[in-house]
C-alpha atoms as a PDB file:
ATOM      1  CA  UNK A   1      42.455 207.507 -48.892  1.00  0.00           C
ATOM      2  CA  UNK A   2      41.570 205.819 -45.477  1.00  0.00           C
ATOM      3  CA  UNK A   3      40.923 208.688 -42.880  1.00  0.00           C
ATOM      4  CA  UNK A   4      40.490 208.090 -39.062  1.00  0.00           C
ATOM      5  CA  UNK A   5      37.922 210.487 -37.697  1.00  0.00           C
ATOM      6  CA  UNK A   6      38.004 211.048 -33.943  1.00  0.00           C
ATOM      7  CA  UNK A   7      34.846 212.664 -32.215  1.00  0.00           C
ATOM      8  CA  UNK A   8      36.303 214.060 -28.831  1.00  0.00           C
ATOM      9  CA  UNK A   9      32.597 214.914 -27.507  1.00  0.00           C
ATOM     10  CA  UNK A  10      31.078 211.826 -28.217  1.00  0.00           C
ATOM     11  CA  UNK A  11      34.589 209.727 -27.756  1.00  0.00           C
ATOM     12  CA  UNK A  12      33.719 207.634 -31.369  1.00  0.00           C
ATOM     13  CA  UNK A  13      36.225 207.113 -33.913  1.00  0.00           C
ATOM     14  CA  UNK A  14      35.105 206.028 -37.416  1.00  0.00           C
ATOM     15  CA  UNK A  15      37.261 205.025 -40.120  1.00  0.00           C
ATOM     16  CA  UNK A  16      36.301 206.005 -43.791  1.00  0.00           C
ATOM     17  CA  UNK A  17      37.552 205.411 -47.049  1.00  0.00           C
ATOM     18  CA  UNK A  18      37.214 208.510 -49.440  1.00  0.00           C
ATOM     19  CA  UNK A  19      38.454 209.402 -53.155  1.00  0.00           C
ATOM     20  CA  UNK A  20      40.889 212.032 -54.033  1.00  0.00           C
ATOM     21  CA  UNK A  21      37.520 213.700 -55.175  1.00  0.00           C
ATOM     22  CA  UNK A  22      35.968 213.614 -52.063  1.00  0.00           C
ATOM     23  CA  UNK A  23      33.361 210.882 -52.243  1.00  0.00           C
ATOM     24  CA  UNK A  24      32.630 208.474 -49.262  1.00  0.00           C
ATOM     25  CA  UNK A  25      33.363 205.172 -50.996  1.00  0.00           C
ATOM     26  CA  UNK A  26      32.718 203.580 -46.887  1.00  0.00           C
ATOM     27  CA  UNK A  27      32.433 204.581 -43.469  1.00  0.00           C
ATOM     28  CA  UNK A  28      32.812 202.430 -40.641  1.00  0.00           C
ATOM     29  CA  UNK A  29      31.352 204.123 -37.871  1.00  0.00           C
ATOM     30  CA  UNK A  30      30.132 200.961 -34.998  1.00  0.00           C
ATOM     31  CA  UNK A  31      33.810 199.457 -33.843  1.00  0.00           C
ATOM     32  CA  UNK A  32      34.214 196.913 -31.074  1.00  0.00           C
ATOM     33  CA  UNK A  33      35.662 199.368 -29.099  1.00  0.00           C
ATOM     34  CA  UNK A  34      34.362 203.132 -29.678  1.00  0.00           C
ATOM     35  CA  UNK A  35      37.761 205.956 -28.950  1.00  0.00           C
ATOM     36  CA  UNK A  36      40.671 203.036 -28.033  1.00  0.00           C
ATOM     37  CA  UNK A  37      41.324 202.445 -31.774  1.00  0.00           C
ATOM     38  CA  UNK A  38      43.330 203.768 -34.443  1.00  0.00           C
ATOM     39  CA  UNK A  39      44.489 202.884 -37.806  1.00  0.00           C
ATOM     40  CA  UNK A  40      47.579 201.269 -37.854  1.00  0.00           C
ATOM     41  CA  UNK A  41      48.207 200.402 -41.403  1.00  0.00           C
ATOM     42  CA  UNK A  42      47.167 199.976 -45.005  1.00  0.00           C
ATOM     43  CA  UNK A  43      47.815 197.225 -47.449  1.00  0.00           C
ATOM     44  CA  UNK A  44      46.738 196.470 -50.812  1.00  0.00           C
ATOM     45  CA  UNK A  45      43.655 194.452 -49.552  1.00  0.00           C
ATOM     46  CA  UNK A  46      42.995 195.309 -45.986  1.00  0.00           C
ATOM     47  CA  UNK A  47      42.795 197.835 -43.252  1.00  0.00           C
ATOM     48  CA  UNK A  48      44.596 196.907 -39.906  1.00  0.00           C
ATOM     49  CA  UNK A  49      43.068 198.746 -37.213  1.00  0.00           C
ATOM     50  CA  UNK A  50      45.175 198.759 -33.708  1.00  0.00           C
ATOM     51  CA  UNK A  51      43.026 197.894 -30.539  1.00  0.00           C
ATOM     52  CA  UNK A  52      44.404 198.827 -27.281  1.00  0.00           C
ATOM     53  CA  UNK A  53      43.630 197.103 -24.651  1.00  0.00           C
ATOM     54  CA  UNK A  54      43.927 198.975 -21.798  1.00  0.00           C
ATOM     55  CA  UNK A  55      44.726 202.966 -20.970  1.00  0.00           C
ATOM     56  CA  UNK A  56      47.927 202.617 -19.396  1.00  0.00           C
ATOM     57  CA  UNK A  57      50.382 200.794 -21.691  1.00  0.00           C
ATOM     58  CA  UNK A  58      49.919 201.442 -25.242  1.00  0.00           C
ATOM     59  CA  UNK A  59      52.001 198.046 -26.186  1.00  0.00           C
ATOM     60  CA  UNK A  60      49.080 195.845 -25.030  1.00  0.00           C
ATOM     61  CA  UNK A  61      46.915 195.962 -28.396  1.00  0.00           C
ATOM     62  CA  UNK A  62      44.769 193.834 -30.495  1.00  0.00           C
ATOM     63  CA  UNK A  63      43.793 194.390 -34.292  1.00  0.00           C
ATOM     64  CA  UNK A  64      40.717 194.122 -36.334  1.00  0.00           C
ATOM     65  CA  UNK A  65      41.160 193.760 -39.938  1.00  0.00           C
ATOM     66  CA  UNK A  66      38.447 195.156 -42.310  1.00  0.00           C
ATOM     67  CA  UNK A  67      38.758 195.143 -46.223  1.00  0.00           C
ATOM     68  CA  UNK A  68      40.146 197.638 -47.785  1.00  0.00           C
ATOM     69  CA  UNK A  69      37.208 197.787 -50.867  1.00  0.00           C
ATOM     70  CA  UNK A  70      34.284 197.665 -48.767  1.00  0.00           C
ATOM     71  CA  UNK A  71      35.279 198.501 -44.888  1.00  0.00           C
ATOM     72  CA  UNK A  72      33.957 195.267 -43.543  1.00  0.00           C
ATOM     73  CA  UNK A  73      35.602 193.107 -41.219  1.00  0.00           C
ATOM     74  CA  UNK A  74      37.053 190.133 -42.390  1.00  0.00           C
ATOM     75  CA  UNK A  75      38.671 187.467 -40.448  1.00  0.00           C
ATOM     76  CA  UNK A  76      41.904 186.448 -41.610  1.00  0.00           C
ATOM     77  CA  UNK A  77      45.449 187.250 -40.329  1.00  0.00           C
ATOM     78  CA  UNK A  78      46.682 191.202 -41.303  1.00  0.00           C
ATOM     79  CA  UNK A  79      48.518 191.203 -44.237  1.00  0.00           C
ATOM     80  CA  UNK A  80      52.424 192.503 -43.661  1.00  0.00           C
ATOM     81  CA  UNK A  81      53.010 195.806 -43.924  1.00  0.00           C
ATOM     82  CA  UNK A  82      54.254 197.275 -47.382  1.00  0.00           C
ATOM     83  CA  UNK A  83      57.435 198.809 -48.267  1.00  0.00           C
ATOM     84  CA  UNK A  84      56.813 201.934 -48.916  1.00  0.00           C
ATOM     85  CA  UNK A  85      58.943 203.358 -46.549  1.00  0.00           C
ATOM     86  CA  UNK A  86      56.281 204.338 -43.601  1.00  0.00           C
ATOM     87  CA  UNK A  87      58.326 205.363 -40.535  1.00  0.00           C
ATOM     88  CA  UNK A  88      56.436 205.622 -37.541  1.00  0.00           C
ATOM     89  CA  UNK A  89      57.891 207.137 -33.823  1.00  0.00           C
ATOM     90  CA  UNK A  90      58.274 204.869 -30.741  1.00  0.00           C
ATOM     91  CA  UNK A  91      55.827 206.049 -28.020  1.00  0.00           C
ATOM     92  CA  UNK A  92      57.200 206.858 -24.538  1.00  0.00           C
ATOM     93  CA  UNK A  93      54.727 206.793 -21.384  1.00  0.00           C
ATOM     94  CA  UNK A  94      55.290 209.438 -18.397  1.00  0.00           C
ATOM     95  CA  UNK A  95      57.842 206.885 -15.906  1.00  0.00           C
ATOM     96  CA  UNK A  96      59.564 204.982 -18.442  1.00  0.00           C
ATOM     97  CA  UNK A  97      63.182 205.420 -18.889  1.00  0.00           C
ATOM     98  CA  UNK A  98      62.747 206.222 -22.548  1.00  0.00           C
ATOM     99  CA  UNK A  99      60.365 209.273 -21.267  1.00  0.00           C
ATOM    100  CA  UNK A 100      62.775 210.236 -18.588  1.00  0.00           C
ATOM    101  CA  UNK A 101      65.601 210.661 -21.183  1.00  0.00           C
ATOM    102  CA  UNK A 102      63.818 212.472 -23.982  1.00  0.00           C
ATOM    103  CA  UNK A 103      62.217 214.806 -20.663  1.00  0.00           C
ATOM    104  CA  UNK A 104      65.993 215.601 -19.886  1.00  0.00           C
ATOM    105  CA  UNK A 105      67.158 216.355 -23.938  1.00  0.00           C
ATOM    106  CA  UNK A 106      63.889 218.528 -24.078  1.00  0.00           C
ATOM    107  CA  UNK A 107      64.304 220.312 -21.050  1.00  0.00           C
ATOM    108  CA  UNK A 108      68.005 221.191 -21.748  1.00  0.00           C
ATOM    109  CA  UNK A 109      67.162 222.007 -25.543  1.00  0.00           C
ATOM    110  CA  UNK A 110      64.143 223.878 -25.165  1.00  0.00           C
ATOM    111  CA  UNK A 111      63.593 224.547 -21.514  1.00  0.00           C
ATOM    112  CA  UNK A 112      59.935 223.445 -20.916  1.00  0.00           C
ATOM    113  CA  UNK A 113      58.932 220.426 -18.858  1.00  0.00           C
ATOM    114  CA  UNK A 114      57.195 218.038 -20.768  1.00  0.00           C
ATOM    115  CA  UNK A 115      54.226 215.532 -19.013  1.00  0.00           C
ATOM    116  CA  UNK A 116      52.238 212.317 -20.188  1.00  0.00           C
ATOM    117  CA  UNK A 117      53.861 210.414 -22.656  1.00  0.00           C
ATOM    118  CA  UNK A 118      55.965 211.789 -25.969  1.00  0.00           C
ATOM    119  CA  UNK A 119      56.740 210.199 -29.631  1.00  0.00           C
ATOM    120  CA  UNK A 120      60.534 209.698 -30.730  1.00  0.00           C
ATOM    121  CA  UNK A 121      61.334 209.221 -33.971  1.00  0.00           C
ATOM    122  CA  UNK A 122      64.792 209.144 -35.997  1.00  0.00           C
ATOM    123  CA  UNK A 123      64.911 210.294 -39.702  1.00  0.00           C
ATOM    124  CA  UNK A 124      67.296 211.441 -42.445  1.00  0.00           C
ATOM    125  CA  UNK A 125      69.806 212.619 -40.062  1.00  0.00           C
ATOM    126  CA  UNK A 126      66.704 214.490 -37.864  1.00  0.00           C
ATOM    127  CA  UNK A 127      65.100 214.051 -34.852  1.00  0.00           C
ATOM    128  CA  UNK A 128      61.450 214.881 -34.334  1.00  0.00           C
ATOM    129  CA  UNK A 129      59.790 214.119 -31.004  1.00  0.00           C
ATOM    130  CA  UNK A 130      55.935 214.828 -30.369  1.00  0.00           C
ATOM    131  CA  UNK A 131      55.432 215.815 -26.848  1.00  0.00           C
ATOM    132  CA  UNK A 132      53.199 217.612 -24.183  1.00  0.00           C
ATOM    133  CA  UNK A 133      53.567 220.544 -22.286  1.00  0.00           C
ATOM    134  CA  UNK A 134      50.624 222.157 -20.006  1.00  0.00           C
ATOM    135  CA  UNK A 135      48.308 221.178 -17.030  1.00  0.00           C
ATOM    136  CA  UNK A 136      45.918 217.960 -16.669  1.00  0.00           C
ATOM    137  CA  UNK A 137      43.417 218.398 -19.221  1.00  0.00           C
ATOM    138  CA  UNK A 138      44.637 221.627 -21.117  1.00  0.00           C
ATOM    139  CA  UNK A 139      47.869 219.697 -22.782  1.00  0.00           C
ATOM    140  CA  UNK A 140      48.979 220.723 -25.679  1.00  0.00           C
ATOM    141  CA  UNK A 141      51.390 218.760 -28.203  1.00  0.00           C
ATOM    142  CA  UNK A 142      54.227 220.358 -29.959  1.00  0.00           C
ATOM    143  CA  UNK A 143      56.145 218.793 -32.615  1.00  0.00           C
ATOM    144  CA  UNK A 144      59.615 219.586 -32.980  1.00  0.00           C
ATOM    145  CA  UNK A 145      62.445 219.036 -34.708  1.00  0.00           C
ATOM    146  CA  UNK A 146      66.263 218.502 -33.960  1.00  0.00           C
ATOM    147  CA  UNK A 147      69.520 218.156 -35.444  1.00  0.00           C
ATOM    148  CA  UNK A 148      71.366 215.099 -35.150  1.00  0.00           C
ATOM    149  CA  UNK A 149      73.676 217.085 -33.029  1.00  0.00           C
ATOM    150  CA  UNK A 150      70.415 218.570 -30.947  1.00  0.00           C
ATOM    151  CA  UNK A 151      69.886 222.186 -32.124  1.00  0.00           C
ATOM    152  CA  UNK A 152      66.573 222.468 -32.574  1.00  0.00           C
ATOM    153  CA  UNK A 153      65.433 223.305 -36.051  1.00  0.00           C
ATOM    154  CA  UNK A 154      61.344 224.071 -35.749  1.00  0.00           C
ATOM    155  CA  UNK A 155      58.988 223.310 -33.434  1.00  0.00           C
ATOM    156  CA  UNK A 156      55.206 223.632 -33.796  1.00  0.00           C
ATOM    157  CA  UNK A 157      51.723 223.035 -31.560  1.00  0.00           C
ATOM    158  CA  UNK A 158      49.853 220.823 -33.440  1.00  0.00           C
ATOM    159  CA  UNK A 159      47.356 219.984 -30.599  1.00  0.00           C
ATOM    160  CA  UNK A 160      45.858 222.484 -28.186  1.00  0.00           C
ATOM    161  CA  UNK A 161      43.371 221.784 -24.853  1.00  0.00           C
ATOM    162  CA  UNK A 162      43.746 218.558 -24.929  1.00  0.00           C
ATOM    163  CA  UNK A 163      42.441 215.871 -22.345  1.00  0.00           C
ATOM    164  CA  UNK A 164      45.462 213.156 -22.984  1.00  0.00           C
ATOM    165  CA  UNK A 165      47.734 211.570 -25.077  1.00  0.00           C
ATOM    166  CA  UNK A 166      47.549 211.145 -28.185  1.00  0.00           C
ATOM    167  CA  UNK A 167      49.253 208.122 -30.345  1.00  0.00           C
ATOM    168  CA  UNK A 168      50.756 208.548 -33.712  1.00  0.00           C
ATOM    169  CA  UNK A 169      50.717 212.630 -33.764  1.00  0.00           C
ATOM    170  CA  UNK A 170      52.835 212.083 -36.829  1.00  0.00           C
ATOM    171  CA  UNK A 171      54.559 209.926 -39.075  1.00  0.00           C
ATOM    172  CA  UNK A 172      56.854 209.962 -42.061  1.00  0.00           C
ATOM    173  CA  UNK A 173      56.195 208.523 -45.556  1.00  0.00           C
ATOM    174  CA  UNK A 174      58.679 208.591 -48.738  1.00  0.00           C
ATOM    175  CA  UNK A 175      60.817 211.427 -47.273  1.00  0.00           C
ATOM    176  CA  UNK A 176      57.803 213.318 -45.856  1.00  0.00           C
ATOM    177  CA  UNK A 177      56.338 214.184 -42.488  1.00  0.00           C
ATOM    178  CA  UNK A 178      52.317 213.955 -42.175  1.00  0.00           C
ATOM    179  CA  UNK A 179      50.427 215.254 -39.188  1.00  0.00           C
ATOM    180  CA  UNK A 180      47.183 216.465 -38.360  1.00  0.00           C
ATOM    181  CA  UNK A 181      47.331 220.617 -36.892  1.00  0.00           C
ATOM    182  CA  UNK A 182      44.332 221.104 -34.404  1.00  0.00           C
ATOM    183  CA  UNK A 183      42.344 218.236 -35.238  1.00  0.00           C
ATOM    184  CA  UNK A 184      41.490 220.032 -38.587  1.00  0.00           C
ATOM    185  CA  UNK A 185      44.220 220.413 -40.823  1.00  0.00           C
ATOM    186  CA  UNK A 186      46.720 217.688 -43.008  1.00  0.00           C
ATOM    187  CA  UNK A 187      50.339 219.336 -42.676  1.00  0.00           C
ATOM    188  CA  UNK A 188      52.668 217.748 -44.703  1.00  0.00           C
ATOM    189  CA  UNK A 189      56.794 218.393 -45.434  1.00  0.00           C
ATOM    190  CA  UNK A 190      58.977 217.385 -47.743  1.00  0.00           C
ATOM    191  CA  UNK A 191      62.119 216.055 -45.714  1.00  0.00           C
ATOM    192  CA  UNK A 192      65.098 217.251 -47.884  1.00  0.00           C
END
């Protein structure tokens, strides 16, 4: 398992790779760049970390490849990713047009006026959007879920007193949806 592990006091990220047992097999903890940095995929042989570049336009990225056996950086182009059916949502910033129309759907579907940024993402005939609700520095991110036809089937807070936004709150994998509850807890479903 590759986990990305996000101090929000110190503002460090390392990225580890750890057994279904629990041991540390490696743990990257000195990046290039200390909290702008997630991971963005996995292959076979590598680790493609996502870079971005600056804090107003999450589009503008680099990536740093490390190997996937050992967690050091190697310096060859990222492997594509693999098929494996990893869907994750399209991120919306606060005065894009995107934003403005999922602020509308959400206000009219669940009456709460969303700020920052929110993540949109299309699956097996549902819609789940990540988004924030709250004042400037005590956010929190809900995760909910629609109908095709926009009735709203669960929603939950997954993210509480939060400073910003976050990117990739969630993502699905072989018909299920993975996201992290409070910074301490994996939450999976099974998409049926």
């Amino acid at each position: 398992m590759i986990i990305e592990e996000r101090n929000d006091n110190a503002r460090n990220v390392s990225i580890a790779c750890i057994e279904f047992s629990g041991k540390v097999v490696w743990r990257v903890n000195h990046l290039p760049e200390t909290w702008w940095i997630n991971v963005n995929r996995v292959t076979l042989n590598q680790v493609v970390l996502r870079v971005f570049q600056t804090t107003t336009n999450p589009d503008v990225v680099s990536e740093i490849v490390l190997n996937v056996r050992n967690g050091e950086p190697v310096s060859v182009q990222p492997e594509p990713e693999c098929t494996n059916g990893l869907l994750r949502p399209f991120v919306y910033v606060q005065g894009e047009a995107e934003f403005n129309t999922v602020q509308k759907f959400l206000e009219e579907r669940v009456k709460q006026q969303i700020f920052i940024g929110a993540e949109y993402l299309e699956a097996n005939d549902l819609v789940f959007i990540a988004y924030y609700i709250g004042q400037p520095g005590n956010f929190t991110n809900v995760l909910a879920c629609f109908s095709r036809t926009g009735e709203l089937s669960w929603s939950e807070e997954i993210g509480t007193n939060l400073k910003g936004m976050g990117i990739g709150t969630f993502f699905i994998a072989t018909n299920t949806l993975f996201f992290v509850k409070n910074k301490t807890e994996l939450v999976t479903f099974r998409i049926v």
